[in-house]
Protein backbone atom coordinates (compact mmCIF):
# COMPACT_ATOMS: atom_id res chain seq x y z
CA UNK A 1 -21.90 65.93 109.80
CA UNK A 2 -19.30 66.52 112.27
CA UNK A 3 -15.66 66.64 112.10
CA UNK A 4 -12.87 64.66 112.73
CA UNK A 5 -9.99 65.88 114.65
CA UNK A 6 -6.80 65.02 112.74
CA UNK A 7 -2.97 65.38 113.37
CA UNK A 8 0.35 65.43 111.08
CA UNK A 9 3.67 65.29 112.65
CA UNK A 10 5.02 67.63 109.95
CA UNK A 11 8.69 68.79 110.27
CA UNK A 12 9.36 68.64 114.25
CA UNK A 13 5.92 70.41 114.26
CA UNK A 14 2.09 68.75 115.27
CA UNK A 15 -0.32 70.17 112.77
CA UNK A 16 -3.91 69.51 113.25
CA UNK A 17 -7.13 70.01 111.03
CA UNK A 18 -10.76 69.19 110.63
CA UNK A 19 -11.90 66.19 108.50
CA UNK A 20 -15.33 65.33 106.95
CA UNK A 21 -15.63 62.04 105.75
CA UNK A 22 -17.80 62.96 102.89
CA UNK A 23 -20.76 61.51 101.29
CA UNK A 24 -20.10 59.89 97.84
CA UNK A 25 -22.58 57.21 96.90
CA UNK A 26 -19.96 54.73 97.78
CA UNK A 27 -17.41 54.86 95.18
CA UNK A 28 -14.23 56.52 95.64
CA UNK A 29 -14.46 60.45 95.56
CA UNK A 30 -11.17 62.30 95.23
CA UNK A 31 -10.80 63.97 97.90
CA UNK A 32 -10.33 67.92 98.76
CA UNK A 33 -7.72 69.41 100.55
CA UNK A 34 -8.75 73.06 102.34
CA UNK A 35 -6.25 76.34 103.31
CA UNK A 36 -7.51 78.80 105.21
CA UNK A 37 -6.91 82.29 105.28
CA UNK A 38 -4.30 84.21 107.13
CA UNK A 39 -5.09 84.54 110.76
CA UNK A 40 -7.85 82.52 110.38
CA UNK A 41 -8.11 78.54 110.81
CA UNK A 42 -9.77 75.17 109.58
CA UNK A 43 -12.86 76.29 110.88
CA UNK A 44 -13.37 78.75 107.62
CA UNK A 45 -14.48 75.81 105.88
CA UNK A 46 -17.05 74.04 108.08
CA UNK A 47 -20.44 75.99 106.68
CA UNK A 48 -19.04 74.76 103.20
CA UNK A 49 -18.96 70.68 104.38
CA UNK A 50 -22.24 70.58 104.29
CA UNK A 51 -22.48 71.42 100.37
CA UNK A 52 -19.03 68.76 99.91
CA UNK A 53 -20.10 65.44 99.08
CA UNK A 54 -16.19 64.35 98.86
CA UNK A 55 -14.33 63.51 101.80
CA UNK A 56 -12.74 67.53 102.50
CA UNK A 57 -10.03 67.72 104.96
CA UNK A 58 -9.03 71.66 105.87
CA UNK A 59 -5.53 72.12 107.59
CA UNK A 60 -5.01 74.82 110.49
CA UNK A 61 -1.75 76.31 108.35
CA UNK A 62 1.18 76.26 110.88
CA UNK A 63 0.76 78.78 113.64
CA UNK A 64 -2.94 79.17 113.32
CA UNK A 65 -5.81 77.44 114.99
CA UNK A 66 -4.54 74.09 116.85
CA UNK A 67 -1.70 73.96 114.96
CA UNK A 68 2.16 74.38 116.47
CA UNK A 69 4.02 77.53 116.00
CA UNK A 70 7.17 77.28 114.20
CA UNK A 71 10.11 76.64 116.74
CA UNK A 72 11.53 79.74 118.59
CA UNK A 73 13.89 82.19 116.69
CA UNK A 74 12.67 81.14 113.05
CA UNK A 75 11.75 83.26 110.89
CA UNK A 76 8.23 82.05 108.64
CA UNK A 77 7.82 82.47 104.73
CA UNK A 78 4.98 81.71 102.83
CA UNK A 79 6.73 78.71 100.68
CA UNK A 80 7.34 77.03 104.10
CA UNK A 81 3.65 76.34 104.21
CA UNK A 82 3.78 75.09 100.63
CA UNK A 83 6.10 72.43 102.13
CA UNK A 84 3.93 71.35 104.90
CA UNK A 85 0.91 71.05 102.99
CA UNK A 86 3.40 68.36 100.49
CA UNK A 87 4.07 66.55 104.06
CA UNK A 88 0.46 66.09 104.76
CA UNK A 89 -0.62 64.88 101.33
CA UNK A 90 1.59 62.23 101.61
CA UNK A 91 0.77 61.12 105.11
CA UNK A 92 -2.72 60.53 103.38
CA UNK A 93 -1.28 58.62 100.80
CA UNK A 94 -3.31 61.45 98.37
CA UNK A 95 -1.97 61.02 94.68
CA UNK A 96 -3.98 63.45 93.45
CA UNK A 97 -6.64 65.37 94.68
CA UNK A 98 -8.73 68.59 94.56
CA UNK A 99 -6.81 71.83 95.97
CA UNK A 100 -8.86 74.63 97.91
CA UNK A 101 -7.85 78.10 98.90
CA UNK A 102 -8.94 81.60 100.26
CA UNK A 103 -7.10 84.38 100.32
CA UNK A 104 -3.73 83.35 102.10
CA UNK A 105 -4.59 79.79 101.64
CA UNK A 106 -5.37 80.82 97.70
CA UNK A 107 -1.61 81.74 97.94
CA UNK A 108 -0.14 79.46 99.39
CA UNK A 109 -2.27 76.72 96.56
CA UNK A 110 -1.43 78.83 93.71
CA UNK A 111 2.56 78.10 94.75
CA UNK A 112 1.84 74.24 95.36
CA UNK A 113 -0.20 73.53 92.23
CA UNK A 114 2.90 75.12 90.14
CA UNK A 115 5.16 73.26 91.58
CA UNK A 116 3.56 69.92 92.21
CA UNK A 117 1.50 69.69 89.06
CA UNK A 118 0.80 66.16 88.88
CA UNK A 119 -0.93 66.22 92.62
CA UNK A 120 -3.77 68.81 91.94
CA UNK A 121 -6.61 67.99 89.87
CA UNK A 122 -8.47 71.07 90.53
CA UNK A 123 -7.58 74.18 91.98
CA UNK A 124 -10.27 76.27 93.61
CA UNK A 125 -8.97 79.64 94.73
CA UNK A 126 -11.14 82.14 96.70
CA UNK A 127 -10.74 85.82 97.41
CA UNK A 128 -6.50 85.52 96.42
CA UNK A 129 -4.39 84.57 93.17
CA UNK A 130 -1.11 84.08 93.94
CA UNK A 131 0.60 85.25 96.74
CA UNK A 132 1.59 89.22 97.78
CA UNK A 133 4.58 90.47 95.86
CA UNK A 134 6.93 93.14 96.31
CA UNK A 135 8.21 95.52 93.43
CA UNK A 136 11.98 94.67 93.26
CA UNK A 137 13.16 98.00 94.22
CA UNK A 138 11.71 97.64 97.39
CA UNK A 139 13.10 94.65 98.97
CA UNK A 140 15.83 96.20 100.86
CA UNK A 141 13.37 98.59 103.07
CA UNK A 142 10.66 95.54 103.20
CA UNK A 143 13.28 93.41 104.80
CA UNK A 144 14.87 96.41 107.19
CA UNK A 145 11.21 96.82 108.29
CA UNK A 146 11.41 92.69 108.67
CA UNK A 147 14.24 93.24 110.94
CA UNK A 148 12.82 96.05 113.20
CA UNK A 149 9.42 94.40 113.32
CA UNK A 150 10.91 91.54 114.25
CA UNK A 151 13.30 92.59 116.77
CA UNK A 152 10.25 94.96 118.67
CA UNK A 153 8.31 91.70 119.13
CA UNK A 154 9.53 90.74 122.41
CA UNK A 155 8.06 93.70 123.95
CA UNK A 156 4.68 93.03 122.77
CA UNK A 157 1.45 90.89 124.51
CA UNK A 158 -1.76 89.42 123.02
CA UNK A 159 -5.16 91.05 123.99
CA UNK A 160 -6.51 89.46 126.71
CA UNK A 161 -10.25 89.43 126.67
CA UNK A 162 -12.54 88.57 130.13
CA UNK A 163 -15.30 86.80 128.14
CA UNK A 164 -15.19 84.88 124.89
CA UNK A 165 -17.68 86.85 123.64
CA UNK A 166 -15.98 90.21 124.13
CA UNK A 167 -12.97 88.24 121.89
CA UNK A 168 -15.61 87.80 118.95
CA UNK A 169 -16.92 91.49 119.25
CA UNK A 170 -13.15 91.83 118.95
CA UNK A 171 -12.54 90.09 115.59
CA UNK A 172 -15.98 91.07 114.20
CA UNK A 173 -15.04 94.98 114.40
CA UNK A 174 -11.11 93.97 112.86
CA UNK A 175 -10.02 92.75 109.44
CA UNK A 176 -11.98 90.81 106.81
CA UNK A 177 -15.61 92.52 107.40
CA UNK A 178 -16.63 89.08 109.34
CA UNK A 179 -20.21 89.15 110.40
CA UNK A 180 -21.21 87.90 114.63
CA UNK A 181 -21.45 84.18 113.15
CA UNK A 182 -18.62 83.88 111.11
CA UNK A 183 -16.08 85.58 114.34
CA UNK A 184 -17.68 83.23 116.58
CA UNK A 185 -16.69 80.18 114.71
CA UNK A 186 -13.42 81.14 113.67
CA UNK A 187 -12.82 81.88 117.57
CA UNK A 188 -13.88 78.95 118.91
CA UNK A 189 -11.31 77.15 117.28
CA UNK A 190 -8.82 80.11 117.50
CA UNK A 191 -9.19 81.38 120.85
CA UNK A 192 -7.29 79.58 124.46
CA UNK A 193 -7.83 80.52 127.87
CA UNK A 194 -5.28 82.20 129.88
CA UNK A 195 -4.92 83.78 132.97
CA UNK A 196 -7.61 86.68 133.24
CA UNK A 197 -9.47 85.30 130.18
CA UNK A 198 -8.52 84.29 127.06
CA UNK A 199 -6.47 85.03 124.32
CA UNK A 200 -5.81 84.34 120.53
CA UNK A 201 -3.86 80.68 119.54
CA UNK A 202 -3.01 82.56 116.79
CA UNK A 203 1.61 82.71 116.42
CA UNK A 204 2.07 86.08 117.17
CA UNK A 205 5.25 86.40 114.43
CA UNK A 206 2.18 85.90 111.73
CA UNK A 207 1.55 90.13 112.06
CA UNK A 208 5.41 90.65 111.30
CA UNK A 209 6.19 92.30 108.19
CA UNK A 210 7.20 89.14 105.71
CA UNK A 211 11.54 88.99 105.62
CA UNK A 212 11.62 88.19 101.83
CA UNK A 213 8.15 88.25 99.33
CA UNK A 214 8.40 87.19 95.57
CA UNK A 215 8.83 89.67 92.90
CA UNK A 216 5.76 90.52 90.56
CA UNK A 217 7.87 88.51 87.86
CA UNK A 218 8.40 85.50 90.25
CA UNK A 219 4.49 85.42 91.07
CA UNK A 220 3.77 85.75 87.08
CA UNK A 221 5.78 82.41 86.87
CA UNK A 222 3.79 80.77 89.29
CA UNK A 223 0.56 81.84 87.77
CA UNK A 224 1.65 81.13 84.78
CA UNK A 225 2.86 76.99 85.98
CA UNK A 226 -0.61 76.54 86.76
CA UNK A 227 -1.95 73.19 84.92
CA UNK A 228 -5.30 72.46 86.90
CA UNK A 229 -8.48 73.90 85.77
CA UNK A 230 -8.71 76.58 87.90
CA UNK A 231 -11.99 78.33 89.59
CA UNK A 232 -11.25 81.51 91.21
CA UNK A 233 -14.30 83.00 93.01
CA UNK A 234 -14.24 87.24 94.13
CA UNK A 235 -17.11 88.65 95.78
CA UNK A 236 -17.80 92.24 95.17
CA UNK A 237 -16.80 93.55 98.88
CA UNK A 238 -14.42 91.28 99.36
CA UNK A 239 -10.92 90.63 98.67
CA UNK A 240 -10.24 91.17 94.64
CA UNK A 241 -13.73 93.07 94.41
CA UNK A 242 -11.65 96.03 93.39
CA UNK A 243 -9.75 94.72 90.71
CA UNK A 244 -5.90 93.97 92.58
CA UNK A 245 -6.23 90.63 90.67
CA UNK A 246 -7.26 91.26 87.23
CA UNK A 247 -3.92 91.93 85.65
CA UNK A 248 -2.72 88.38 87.15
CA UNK A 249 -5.70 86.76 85.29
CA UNK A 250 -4.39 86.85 81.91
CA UNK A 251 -1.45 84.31 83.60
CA UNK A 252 -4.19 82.05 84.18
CA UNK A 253 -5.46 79.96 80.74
CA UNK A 254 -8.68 78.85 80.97
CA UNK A 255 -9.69 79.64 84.56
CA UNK A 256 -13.43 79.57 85.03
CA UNK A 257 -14.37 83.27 86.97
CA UNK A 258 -17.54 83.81 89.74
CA UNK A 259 -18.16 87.46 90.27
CA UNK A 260 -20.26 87.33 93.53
CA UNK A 261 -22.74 90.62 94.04
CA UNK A 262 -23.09 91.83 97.26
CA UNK A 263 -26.09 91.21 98.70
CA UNK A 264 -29.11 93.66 99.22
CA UNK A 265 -29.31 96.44 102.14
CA UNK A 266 -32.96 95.42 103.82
């Protein structure tokens, strides 16, 4: 089934994602809300719609995909997000409804079902629990490193590739360990053409070192606000596979766990 192009004005900003309709047998399905993960977009989700019988919308997270960037000369932190996504969910009149989330997105949920308990039913968190933290002692060089990063960033330009599919080769070979497929449909939606070619949508302030992250203790307390039944999925290679979550799942009561293998070398 194919998509629906939808827009938020959210905050002086346009924020756009992709919605499936869903296919209940005509009663009312709560619906799911979908965050992808960071430098990625809405697209992430669209091999999943087909296994979603309830109506599934997934937001490209502010600066990403079709999205607006932030205005000029503001500085991004990850609760921001958790702010938009409150925006949206009320445009849609959702009351409650099902909360999806990988990696950054899994962050940026964890922070929104804590603080907005009554809104999430379920909370479905892939590849991320809770967002990145930094040890206390270290905030002062993470935010002179902020400041440098951010001051440099003038002086920098996007890649510019000559064919679309020299972009994908591009992403396939970065971060993430995406396979041919999965960079081609995350740069279809994340890609725009400029002169000589074409170059990522993506805000270019999203690579800056973050100006302030939560403390360990701060993320516990998030984890630990946490009321919906809670599925976190980790796949083996991926993000979690070795272990950088497991001390944050005692926070967690109850959560169900999926271990995912990799799959065999043929």
């Amino acid at each position: 089934m194919n998509a629906i192009e939808r827009k938020f004005s959210v905050y002086g900003q346009t924020l756009s994602a992709l919605e499936w309709p869903g296919r209940d047998d005509g009663e009312t399905a709560e619906p799911v809300l979908a965050l992808h993960g960071w430098l990625d977009n809405a697209a992430s989700f669209s091999p999943l719609s087909a296994y979603i019988k309830r109506p599934l919308l997934a937001l490209d997270v502010s600066g990403h995909g079709h999205s607006d960037h932030r205005p000029d000369g503001v500085v991004t932190h990850l609760v921001d997000h958790v702010r938009d996504v409150l925006a949206v969910v009320d445009q849609l009149g959702w009351k409650r409804f099902t909360l999806m989330g990988h990696s950054m997105g899994a962050g940026i949920a964890c922070l929104f079902a804590a603080a907005c308990p009554e809104r999430v039913s379920r909370l479905v968190l892939i590849e991320g629990l809770g967002p990145p933290s930094t040890d206390g002692k270290d905030v002062a060089t993470n935010l002179r490193k902020a400041l440098d990063d951010s001051s440099s960033l003038a002086g920098k330009r996007k890649p510019v590739y000559a064919r679309v599919e020299d972009a994908i080769e591009a992403r396939t070979k970065g971060f993430g360990g995406l396979n041919h497929a999965a960079s081609g449909l995350l740069s279809e939606r994340g890609l725009m053409p400029v002169e000589g070619g074409w170059t990522w949508r993506a805000d270019s302030r999203l690579r800056l070192t973050s100006f302030l992250r939560l403390t360990e203790e701060q993320v516990e307390g998030f984890i630990r606000a946490i009321k919906a039944p809670t599925c976190l999925i980790i796949g083996e290679q991926g993000m979690g596979g070795n272990g950088m979550f497991d001390h944050r799942l005692g926070w967690l009561e109850g959560a169900s766990i999926v271990r995912l293998e990799s799959p065999p070398v043929l």
